[in-house]
N, C-alpha and C. Protein backbone atom coordinates (compact mmCIF):
# COMPACT_ATOMS: atom_id res chain seq x y z
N UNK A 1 109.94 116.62 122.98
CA UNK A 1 111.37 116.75 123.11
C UNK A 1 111.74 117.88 124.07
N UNK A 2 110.74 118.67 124.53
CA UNK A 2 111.14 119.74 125.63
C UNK A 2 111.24 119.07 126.62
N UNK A 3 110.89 118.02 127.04
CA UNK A 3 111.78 117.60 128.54
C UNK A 3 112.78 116.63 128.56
N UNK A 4 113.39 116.82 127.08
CA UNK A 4 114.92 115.93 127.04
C UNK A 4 116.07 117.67 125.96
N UNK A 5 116.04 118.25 126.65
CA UNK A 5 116.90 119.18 126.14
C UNK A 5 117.97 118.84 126.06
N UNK A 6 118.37 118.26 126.97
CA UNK A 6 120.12 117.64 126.74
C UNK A 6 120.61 116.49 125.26
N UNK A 7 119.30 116.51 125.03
CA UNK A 7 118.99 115.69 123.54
C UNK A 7 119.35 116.80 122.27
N UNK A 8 119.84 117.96 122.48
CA UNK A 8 119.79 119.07 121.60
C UNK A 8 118.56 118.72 120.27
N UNK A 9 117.52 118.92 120.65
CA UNK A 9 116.11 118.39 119.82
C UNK A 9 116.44 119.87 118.34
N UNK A 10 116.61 119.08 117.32
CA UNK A 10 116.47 119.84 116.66
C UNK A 10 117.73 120.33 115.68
N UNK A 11 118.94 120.18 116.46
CA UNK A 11 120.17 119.68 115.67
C UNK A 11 120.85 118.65 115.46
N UNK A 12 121.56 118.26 114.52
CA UNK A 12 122.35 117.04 114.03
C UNK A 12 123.45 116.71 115.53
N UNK A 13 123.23 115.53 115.26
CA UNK A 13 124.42 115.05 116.54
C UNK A 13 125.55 115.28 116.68
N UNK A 14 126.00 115.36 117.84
CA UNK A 14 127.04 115.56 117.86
C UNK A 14 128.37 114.51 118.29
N UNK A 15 127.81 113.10 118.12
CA UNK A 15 128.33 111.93 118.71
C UNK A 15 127.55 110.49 118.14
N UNK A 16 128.33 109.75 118.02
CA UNK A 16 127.78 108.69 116.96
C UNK A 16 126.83 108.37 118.08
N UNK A 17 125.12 107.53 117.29
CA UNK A 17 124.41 106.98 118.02
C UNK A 17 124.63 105.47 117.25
N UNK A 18 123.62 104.75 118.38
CA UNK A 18 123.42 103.35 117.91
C UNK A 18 122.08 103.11 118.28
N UNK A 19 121.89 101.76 117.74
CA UNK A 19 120.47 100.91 118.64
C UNK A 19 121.05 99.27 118.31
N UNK A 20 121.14 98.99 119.70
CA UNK A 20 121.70 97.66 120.17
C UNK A 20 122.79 97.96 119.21
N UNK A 21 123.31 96.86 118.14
CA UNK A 21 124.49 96.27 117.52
C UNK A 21 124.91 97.26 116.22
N UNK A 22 123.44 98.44 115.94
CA UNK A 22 123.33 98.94 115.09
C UNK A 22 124.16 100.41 114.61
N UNK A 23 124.81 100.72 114.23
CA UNK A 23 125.38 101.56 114.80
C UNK A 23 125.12 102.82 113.02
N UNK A 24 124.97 103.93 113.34
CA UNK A 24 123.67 104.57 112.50
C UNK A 24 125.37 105.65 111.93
N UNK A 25 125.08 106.39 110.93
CA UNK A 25 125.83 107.28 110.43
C UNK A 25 126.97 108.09 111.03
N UNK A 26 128.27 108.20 110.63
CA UNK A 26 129.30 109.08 111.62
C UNK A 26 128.66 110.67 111.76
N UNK A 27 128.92 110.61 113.10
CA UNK A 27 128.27 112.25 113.13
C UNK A 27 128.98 112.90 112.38
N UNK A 28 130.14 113.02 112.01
CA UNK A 28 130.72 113.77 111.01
C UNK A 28 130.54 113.84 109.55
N UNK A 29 129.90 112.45 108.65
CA UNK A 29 129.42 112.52 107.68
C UNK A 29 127.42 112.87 107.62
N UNK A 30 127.20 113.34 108.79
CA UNK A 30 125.74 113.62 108.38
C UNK A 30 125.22 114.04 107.13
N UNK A 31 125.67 115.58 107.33
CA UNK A 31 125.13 116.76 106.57
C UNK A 31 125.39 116.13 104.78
N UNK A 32 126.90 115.90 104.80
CA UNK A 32 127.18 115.44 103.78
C UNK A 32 126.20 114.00 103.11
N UNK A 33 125.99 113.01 103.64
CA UNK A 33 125.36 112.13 103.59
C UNK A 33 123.83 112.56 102.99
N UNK A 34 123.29 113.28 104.44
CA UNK A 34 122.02 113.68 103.84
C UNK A 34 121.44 114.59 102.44
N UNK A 35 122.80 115.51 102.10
CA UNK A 35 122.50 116.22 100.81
C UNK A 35 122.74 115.60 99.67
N UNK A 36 123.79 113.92 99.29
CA UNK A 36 123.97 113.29 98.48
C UNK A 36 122.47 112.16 98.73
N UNK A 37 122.04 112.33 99.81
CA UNK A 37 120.54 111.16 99.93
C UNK A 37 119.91 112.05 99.40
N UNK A 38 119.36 113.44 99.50
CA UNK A 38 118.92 114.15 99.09
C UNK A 38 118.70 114.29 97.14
N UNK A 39 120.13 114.20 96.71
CA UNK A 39 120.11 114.44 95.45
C UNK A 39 119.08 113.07 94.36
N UNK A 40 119.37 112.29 95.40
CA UNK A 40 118.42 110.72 94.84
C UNK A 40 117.29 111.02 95.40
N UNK A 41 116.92 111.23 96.59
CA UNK A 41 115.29 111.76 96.44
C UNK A 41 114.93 112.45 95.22
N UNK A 42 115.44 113.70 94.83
CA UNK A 42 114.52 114.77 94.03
C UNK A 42 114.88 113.96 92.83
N UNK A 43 115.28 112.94 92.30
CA UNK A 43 115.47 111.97 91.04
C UNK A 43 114.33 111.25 91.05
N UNK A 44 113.90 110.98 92.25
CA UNK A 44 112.94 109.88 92.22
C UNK A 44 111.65 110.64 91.21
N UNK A 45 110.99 109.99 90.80
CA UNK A 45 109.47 110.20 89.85
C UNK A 45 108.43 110.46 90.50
N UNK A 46 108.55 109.13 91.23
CA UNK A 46 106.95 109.25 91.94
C UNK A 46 106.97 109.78 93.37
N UNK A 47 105.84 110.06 93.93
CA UNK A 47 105.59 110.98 95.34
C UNK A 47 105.68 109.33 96.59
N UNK A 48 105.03 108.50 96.18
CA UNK A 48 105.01 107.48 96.93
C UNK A 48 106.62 106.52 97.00
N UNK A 49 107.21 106.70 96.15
CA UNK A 49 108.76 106.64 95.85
C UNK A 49 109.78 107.73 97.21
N UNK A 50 109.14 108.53 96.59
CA UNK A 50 109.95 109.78 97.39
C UNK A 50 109.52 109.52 99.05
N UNK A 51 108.59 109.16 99.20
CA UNK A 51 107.71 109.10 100.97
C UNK A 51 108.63 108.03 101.50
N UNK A 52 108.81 107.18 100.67
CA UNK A 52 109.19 105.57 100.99
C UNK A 52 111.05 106.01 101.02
N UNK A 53 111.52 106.27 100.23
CA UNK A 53 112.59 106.94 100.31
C UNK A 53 113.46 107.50 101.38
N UNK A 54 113.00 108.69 101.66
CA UNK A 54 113.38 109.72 102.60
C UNK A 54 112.78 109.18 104.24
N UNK A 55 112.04 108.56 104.27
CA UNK A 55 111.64 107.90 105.60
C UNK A 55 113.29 107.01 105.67
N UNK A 56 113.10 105.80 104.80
CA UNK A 56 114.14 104.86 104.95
C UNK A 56 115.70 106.04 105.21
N UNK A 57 115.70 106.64 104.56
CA UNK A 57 117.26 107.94 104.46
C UNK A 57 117.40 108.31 106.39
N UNK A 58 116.38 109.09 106.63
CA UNK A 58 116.41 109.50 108.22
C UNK A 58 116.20 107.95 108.92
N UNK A 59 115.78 107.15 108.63
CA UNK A 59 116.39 106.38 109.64
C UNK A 59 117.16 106.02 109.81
N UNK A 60 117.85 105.46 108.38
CA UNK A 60 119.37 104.99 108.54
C UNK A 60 120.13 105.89 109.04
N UNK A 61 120.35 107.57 108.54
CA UNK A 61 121.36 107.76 108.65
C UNK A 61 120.83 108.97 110.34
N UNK A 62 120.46 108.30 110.98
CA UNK A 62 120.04 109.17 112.36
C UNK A 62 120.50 110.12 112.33
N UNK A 63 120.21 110.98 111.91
CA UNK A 63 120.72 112.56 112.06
C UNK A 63 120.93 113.47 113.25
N UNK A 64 120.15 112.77 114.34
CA UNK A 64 120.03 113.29 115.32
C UNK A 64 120.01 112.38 117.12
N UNK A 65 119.93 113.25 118.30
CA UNK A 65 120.53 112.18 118.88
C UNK A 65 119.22 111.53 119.47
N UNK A 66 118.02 111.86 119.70
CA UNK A 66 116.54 111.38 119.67
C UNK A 66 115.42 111.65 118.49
N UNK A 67 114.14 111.17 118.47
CA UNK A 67 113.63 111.67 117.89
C UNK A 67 113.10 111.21 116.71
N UNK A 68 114.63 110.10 115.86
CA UNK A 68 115.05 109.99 114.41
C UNK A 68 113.31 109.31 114.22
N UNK A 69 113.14 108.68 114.81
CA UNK A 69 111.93 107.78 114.11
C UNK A 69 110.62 108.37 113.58
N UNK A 70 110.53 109.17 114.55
CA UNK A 70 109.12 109.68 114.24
C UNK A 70 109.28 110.85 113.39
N UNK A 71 110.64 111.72 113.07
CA UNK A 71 111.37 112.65 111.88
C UNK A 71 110.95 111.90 110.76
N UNK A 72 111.46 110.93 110.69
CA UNK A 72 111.33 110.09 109.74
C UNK A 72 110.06 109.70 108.66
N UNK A 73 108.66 109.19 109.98
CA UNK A 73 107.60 109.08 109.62
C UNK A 73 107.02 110.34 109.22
N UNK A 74 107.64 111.56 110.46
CA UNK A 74 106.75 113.32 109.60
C UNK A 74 107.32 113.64 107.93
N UNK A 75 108.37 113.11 107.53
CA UNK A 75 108.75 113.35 106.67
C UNK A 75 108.23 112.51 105.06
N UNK A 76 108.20 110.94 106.00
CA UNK A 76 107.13 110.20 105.03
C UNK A 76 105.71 110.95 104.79
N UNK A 77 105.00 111.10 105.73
CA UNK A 77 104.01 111.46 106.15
C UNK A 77 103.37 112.56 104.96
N UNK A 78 104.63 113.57 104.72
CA UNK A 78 104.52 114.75 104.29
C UNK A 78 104.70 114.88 102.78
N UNK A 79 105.49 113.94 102.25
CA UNK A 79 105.25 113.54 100.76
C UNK A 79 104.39 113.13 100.35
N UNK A 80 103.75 112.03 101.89
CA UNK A 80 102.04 111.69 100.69
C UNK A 80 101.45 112.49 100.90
N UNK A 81 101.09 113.56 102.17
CA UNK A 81 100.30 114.39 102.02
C UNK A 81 99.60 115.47 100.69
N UNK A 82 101.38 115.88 100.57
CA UNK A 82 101.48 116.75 99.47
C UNK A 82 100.77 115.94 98.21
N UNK A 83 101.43 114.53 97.86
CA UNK A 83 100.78 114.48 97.02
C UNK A 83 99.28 113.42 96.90
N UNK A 84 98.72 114.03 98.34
CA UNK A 84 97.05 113.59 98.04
C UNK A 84 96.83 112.56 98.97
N UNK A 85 97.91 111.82 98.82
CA UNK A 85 97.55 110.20 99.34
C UNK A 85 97.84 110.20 100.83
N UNK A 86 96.99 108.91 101.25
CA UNK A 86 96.65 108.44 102.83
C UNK A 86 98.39 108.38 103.97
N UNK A 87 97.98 109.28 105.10
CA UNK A 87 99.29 108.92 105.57
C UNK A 87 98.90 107.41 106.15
N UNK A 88 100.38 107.32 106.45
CA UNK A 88 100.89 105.55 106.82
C UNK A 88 100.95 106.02 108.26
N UNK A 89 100.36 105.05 109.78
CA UNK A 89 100.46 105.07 110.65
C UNK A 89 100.89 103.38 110.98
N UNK A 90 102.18 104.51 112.07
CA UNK A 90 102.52 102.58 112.71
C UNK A 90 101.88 102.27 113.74
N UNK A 91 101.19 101.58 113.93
CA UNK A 91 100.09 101.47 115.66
C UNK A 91 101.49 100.54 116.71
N UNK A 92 101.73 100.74 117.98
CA UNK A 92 101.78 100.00 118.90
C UNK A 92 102.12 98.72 118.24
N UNK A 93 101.07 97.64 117.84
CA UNK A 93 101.38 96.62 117.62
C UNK A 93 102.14 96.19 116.69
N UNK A 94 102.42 97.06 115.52
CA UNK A 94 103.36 96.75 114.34
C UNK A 94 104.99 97.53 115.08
N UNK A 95 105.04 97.72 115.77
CA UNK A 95 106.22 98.48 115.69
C UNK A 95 107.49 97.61 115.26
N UNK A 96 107.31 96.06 116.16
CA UNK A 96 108.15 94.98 115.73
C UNK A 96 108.55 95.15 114.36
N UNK A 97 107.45 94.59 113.70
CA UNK A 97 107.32 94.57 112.66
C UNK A 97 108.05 95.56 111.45
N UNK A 98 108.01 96.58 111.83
CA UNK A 98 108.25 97.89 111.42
C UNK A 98 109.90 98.16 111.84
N UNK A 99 110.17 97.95 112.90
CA UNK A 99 111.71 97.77 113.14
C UNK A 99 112.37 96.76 112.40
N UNK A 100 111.60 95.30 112.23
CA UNK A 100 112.09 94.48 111.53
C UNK A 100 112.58 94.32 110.04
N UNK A 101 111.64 95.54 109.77
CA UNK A 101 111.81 95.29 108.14
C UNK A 101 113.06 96.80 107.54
N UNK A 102 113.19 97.29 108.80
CA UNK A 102 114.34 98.71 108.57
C UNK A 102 115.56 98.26 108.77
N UNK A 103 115.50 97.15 110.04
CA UNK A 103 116.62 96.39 110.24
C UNK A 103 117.30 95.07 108.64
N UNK A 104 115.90 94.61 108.68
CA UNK A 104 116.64 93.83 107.15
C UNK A 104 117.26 94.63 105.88
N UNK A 105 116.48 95.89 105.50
CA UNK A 105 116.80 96.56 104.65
C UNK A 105 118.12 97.31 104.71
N UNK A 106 118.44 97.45 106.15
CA UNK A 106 119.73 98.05 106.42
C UNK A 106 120.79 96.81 106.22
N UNK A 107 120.65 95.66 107.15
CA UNK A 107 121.56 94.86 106.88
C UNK A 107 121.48 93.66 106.11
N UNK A 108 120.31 93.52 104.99
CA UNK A 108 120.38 92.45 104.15
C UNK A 108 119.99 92.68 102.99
N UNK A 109 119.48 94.29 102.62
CA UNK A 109 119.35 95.26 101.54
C UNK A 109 117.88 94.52 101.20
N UNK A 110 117.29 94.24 101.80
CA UNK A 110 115.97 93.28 101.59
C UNK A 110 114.97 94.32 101.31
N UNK A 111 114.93 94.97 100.47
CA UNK A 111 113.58 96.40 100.28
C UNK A 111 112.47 95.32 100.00
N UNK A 112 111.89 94.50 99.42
CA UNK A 112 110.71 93.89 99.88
C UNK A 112 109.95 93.57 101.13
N UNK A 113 110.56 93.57 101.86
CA UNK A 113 110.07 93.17 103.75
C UNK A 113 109.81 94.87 103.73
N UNK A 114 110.42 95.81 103.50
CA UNK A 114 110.43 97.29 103.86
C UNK A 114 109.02 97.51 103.37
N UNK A 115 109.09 97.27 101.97
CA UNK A 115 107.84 97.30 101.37
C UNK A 115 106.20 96.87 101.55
N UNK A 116 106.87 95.59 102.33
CA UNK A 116 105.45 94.84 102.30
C UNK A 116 105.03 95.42 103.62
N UNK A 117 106.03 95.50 104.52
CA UNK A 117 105.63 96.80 105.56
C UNK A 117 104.37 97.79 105.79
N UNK A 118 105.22 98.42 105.10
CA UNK A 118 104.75 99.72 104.48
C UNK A 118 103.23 99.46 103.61
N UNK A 119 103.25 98.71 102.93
CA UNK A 119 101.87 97.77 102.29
C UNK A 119 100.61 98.20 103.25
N UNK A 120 101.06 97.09 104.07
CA UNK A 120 100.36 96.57 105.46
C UNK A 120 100.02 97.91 106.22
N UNK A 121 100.86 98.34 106.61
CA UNK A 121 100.65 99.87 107.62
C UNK A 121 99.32 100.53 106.73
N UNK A 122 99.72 101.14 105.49
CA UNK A 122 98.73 101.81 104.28
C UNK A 122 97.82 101.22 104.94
N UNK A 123 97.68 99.97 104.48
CA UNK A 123 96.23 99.35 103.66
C UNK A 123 95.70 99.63 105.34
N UNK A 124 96.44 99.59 106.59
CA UNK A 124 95.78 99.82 107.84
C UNK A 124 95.02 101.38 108.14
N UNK A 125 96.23 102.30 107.61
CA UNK A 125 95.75 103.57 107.93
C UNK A 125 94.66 104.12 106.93
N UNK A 126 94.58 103.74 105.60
CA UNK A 126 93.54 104.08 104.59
C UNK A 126 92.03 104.02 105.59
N UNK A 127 92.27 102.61 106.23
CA UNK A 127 90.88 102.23 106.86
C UNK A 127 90.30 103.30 107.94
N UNK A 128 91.18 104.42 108.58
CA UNK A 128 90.89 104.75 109.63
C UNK A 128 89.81 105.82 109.11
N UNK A 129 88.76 106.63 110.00
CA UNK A 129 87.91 107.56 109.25
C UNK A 129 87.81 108.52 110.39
N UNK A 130 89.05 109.72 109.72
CA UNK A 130 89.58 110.67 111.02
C UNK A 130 87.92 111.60 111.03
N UNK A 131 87.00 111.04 110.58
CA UNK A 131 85.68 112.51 110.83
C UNK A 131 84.79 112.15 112.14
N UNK A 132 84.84 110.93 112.85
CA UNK A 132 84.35 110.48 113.54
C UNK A 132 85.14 109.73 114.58
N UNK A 133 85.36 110.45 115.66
CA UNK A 133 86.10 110.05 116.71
C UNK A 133 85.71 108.79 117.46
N UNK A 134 84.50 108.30 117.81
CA UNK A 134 84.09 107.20 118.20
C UNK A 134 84.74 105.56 117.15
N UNK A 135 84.39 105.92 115.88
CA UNK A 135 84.64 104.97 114.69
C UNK A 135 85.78 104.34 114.84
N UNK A 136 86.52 106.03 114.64
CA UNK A 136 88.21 105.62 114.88
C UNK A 136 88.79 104.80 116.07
N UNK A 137 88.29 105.43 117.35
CA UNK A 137 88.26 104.63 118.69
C UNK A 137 88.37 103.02 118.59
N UNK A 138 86.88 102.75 118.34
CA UNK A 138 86.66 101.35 117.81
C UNK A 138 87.79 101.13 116.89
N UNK A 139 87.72 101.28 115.53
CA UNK A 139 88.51 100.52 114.58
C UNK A 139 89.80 100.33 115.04
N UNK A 140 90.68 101.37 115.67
CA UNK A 140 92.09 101.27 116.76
C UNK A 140 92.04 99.83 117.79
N UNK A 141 90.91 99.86 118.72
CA UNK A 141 90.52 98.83 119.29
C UNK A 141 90.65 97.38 118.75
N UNK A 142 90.05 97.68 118.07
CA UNK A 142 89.57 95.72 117.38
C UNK A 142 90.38 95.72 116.05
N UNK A 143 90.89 96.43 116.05
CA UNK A 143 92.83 95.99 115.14
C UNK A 143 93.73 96.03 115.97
N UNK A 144 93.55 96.05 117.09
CA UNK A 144 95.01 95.96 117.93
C UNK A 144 95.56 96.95 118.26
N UNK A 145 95.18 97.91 117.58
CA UNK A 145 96.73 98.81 117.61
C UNK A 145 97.30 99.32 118.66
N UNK A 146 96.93 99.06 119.74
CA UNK A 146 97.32 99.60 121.20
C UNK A 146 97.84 98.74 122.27
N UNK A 147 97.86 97.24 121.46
CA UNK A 147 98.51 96.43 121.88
C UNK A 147 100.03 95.94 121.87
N UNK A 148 100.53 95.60 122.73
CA UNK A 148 101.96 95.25 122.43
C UNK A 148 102.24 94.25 121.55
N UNK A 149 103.31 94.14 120.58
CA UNK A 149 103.24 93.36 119.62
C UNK A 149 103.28 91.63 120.17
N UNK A 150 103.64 91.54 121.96
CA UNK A 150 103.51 90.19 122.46
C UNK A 150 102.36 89.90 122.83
N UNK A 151 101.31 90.60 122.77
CA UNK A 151 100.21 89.93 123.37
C UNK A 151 99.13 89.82 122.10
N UNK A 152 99.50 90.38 120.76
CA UNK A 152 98.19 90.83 119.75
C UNK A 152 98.59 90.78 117.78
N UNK A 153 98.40 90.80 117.06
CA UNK A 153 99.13 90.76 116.46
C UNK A 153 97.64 92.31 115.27
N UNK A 154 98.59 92.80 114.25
CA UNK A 154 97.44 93.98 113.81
C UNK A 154 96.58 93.43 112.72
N UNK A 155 95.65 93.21 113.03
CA UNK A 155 94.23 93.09 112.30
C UNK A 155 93.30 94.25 111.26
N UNK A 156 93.67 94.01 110.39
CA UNK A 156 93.05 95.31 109.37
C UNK A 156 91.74 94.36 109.09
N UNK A 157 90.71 95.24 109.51
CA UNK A 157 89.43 95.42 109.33
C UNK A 157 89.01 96.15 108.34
N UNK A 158 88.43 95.65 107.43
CA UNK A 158 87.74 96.01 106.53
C UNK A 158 86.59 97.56 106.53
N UNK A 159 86.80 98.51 105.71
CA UNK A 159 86.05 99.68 106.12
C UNK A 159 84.30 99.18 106.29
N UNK A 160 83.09 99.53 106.98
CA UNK A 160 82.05 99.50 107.03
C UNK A 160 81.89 99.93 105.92
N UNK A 161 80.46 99.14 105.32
CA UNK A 161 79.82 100.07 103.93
C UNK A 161 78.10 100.48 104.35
């Protein structure tokens, strides 16, 4: 984000954003928004609840004027960390996919597509084995993940035993 400064990286917007038809939270109800999303996070029980949660919260309500997506995922990211479990990576080739199911959940309240998502991504990133850089190489490779979602579709490979 240092070579989009005019993006003010790092504070709430100051002007409604969109994507295509989509049009994401009034910049004026952010703050407010996010501390009443907030109060239903820390309700939630479970850590994998809460990851799944607060990802879906920053995307919908874009808080910011770049950035929102991958905020989003550090923030998923960081609930499972904390509590133990595998982060979720979106490769290249799911991104469709991954837009598709934020887009239904936003406009058809469809949390199963979000879910089964999210499923899919897991059960992809569990497989990866960050101790060996070659492995990982390969397994990235021959699942796709560096492919565009028109030419490949993501292949979860089974871990070696």
């Amino acid at each position: 984000m240092a070579a989009r400064l005019y993006k003010t990286p790092g504070q709430f917007k100051d002007e409604n954003n969109f994507a295509g038809q989509t049009a994401f939270v009034d910049f004026n109800l952010v703050k407010c928004t996010l501390v009443k999303s907030f109060d239903f996070y820390q309700a939630l029980p479970h850590p994998v609840s809460k990851a799944v949660f607060i990802m879906f919260v920053v995307s919908e309500v874009h808080p910011f004027l770049a950035g929102n997506g991958r905020v989003a995922r550090v923030m998923m990211n960081a609930e499972l960390v904390k509590a133990g479990e595998s982060k979720i990576i979106i490769p290249t080739v799911y991104r469709d996919d991954y837009m598709g199911a934020l887009k239904k959940l936003t406009r058809q309240s469809d949390t199963a597509s979000y879910i089964r998502m999210l499923q899919r991504a897991l059960e992809f990133s569990g497989n990866i084995h960050h101790s060996d850089m070659d492995e990982m190489q390969h397994y990235l490779e021959q699942s796709n993940a560096f492919s565009e979602h028109t030419e490949a579709h993501l292949k979860i490979i089974p871990p070696s035993t």
